[in-house]
N, C-alpha and C. Protein backbone atom coordinates (compact mmCIF):
# COMPACT_ATOMS: atom_id res chain seq x y z
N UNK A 1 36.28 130.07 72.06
CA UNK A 1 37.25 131.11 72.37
C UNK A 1 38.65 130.49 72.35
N UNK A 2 39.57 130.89 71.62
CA UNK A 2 41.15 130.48 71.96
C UNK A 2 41.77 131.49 72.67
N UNK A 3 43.22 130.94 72.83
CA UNK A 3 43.76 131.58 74.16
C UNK A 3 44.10 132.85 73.54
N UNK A 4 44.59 133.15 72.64
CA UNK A 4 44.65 134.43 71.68
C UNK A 4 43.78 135.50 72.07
N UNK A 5 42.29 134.71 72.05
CA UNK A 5 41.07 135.73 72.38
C UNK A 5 41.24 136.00 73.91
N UNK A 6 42.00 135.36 74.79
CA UNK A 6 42.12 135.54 75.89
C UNK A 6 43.22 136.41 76.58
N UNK A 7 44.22 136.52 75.73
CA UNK A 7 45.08 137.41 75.77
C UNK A 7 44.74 139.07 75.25
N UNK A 8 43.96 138.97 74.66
CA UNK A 8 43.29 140.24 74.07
C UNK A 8 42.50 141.03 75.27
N UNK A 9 41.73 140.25 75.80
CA UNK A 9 41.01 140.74 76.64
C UNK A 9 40.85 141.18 77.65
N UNK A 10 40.91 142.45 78.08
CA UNK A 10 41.49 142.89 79.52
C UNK A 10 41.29 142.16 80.62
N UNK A 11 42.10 142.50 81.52
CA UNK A 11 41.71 141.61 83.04
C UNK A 11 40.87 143.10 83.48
N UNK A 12 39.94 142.29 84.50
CA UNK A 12 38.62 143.22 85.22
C UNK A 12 39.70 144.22 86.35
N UNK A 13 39.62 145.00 86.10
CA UNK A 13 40.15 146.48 86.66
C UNK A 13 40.24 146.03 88.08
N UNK A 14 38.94 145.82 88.80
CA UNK A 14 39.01 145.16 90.33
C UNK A 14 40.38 145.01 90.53
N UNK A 15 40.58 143.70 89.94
CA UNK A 15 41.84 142.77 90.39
C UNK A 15 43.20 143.22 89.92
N UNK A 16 43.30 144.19 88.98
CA UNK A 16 44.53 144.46 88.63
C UNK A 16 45.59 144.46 89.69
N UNK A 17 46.81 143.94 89.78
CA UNK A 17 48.02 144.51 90.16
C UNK A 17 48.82 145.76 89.89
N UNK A 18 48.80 146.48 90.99
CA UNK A 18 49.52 148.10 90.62
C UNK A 18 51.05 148.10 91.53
N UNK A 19 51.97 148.94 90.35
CA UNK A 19 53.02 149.12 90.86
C UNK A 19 53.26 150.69 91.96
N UNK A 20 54.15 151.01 92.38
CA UNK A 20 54.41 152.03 93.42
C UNK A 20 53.98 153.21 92.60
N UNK A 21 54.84 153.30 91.15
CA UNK A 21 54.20 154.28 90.42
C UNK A 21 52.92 154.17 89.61
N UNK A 22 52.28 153.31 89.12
CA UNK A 22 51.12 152.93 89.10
C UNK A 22 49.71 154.13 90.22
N UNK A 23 50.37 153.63 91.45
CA UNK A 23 49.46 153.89 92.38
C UNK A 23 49.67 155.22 93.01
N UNK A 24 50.73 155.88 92.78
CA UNK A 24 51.40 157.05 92.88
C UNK A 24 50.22 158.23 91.65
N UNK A 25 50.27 157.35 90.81
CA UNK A 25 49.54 158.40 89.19
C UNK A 25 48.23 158.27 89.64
N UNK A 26 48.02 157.04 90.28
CA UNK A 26 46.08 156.85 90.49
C UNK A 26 45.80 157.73 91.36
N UNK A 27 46.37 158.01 92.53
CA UNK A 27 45.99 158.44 93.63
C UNK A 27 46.66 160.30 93.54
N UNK A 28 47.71 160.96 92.54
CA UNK A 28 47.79 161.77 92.04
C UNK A 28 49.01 162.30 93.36
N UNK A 29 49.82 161.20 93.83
CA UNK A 29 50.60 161.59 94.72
C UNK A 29 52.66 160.96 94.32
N UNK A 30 53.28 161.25 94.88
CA UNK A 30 54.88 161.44 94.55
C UNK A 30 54.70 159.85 94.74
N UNK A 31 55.98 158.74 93.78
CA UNK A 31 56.06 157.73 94.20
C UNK A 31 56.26 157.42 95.71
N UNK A 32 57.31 158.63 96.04
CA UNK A 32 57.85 158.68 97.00
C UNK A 32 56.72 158.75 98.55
N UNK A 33 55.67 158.96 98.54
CA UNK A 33 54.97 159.46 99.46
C UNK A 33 54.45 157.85 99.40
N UNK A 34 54.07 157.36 98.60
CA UNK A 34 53.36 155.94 98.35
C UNK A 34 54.70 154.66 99.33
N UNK A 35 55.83 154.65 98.68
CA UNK A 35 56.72 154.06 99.40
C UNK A 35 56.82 153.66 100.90
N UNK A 36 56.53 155.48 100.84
CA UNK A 36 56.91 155.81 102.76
C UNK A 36 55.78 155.46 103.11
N UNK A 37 54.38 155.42 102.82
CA UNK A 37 53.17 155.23 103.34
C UNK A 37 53.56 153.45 103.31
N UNK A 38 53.62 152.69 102.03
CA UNK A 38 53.60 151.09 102.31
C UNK A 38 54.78 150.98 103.26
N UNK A 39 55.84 150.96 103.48
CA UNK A 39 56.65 150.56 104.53
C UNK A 39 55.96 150.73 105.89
N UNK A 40 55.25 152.02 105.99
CA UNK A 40 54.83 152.59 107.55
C UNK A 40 53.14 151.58 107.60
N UNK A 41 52.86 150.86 106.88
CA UNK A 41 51.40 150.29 106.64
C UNK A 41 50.45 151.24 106.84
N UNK A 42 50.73 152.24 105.89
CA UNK A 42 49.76 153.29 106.46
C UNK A 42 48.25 152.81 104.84
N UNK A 43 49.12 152.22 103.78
CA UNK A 43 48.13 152.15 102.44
C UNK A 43 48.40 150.21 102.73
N UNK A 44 47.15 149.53 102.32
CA UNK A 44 47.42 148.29 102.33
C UNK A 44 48.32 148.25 100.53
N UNK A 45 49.47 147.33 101.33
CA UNK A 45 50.43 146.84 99.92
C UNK A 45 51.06 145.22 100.30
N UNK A 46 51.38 144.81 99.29
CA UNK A 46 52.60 143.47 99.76
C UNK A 46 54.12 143.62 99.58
N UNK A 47 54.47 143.30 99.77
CA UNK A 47 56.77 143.72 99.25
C UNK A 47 56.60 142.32 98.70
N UNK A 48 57.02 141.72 97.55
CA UNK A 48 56.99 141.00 97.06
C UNK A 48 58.96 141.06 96.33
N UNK A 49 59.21 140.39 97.05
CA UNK A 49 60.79 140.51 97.10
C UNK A 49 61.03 141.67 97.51
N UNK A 50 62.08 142.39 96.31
CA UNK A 50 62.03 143.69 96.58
C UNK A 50 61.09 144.92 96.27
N UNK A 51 60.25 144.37 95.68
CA UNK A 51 59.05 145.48 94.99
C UNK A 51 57.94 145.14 95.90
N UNK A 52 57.19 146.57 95.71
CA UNK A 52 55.80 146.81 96.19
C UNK A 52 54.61 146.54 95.21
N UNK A 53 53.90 145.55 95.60
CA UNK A 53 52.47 145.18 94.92
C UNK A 53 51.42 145.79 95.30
N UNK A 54 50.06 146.75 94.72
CA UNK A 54 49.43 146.79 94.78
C UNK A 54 48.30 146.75 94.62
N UNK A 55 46.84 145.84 94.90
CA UNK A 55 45.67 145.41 94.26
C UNK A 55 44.76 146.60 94.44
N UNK A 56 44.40 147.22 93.16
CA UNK A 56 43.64 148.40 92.58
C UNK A 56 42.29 148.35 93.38
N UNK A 57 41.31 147.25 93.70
CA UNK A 57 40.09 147.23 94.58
C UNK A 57 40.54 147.25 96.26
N UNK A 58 41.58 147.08 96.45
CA UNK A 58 41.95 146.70 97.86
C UNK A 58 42.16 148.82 98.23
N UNK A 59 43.20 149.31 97.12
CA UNK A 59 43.34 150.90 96.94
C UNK A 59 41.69 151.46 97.15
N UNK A 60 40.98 151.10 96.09
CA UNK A 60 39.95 151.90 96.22
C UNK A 60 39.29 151.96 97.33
N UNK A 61 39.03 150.59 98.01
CA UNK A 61 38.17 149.97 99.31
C UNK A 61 38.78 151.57 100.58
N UNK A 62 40.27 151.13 100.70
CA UNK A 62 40.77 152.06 101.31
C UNK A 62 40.64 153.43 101.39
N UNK A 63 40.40 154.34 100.26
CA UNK A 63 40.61 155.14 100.12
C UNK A 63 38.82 156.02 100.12
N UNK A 64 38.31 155.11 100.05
CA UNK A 64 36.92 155.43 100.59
C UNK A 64 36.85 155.43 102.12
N UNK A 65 37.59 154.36 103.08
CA UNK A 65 37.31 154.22 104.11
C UNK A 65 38.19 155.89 104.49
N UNK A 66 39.20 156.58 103.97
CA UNK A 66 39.89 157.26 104.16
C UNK A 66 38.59 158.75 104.33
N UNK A 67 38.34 158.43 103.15
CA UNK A 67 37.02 159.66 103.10
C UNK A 67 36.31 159.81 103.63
N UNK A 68 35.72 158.31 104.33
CA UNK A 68 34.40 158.28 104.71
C UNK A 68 34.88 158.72 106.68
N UNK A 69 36.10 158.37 106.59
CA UNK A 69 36.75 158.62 108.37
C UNK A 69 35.80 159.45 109.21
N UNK A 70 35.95 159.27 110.53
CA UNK A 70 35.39 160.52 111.20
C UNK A 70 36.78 161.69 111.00
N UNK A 71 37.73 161.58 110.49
CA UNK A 71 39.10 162.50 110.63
C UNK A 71 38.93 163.31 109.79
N UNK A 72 38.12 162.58 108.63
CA UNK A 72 37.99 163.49 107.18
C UNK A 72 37.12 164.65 107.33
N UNK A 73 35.78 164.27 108.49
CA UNK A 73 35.21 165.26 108.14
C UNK A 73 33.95 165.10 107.68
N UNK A 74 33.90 163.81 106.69
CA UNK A 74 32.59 163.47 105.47
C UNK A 74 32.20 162.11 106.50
N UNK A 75 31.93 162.18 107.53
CA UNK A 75 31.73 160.66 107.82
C UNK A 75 30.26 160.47 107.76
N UNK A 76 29.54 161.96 107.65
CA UNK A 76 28.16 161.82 107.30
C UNK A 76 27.62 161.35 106.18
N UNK A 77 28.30 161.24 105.57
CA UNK A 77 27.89 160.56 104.07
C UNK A 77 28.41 159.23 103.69
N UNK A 78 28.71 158.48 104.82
CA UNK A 78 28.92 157.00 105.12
C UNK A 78 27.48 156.65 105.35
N UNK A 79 26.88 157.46 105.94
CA UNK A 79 25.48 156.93 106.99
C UNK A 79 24.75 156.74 104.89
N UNK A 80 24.84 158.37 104.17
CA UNK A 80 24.07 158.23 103.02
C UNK A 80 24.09 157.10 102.12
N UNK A 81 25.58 156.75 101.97
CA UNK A 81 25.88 155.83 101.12
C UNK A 81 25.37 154.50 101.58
N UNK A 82 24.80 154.28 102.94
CA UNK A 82 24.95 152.34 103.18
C UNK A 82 23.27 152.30 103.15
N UNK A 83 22.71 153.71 102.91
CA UNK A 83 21.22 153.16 102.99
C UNK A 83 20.41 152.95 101.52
């Protein structure tokens, strides 16, 4: 394999790095709502100088725990999913 072939080849989705708008389009919400959520630590993010980093498996992890909440409603189908 040369590095050529390595540049070609996607990085594994898991690990991607997502930007504010990035994660704004994934999650189908205003950049702006994403912002105010990473400042308030309400979504796990990093500030990496002045920008917001976000790791796409760290989003998803979250956003299941979001669903699976007792707040949501669905927390019965936490019990389905771990068996």
């Amino acid at each position: 394999m040369t590095r050529d072939d390595d540049k070609r080849r996607a990085p594994s989705l898991d690990n991607d790095i997502l930007t504010i708008e990035e994660v704004a389009a994934y999650l189908r919400l205003t950049p702006q709502t994403i912002y105010k959520w990473a400042q308030q630590k309400r979504i796990p993010a990093a500030k990496l100088g002045k920008e917001w980093r976000f790791r796409k498996s760290i989003v998803d992890r979250w956003l299941d725990e979001q669903i699976l909440s007792a707040a949501s409603g669905f927390e019965h189908l936490k019990e389905q999913t771990e068996r």
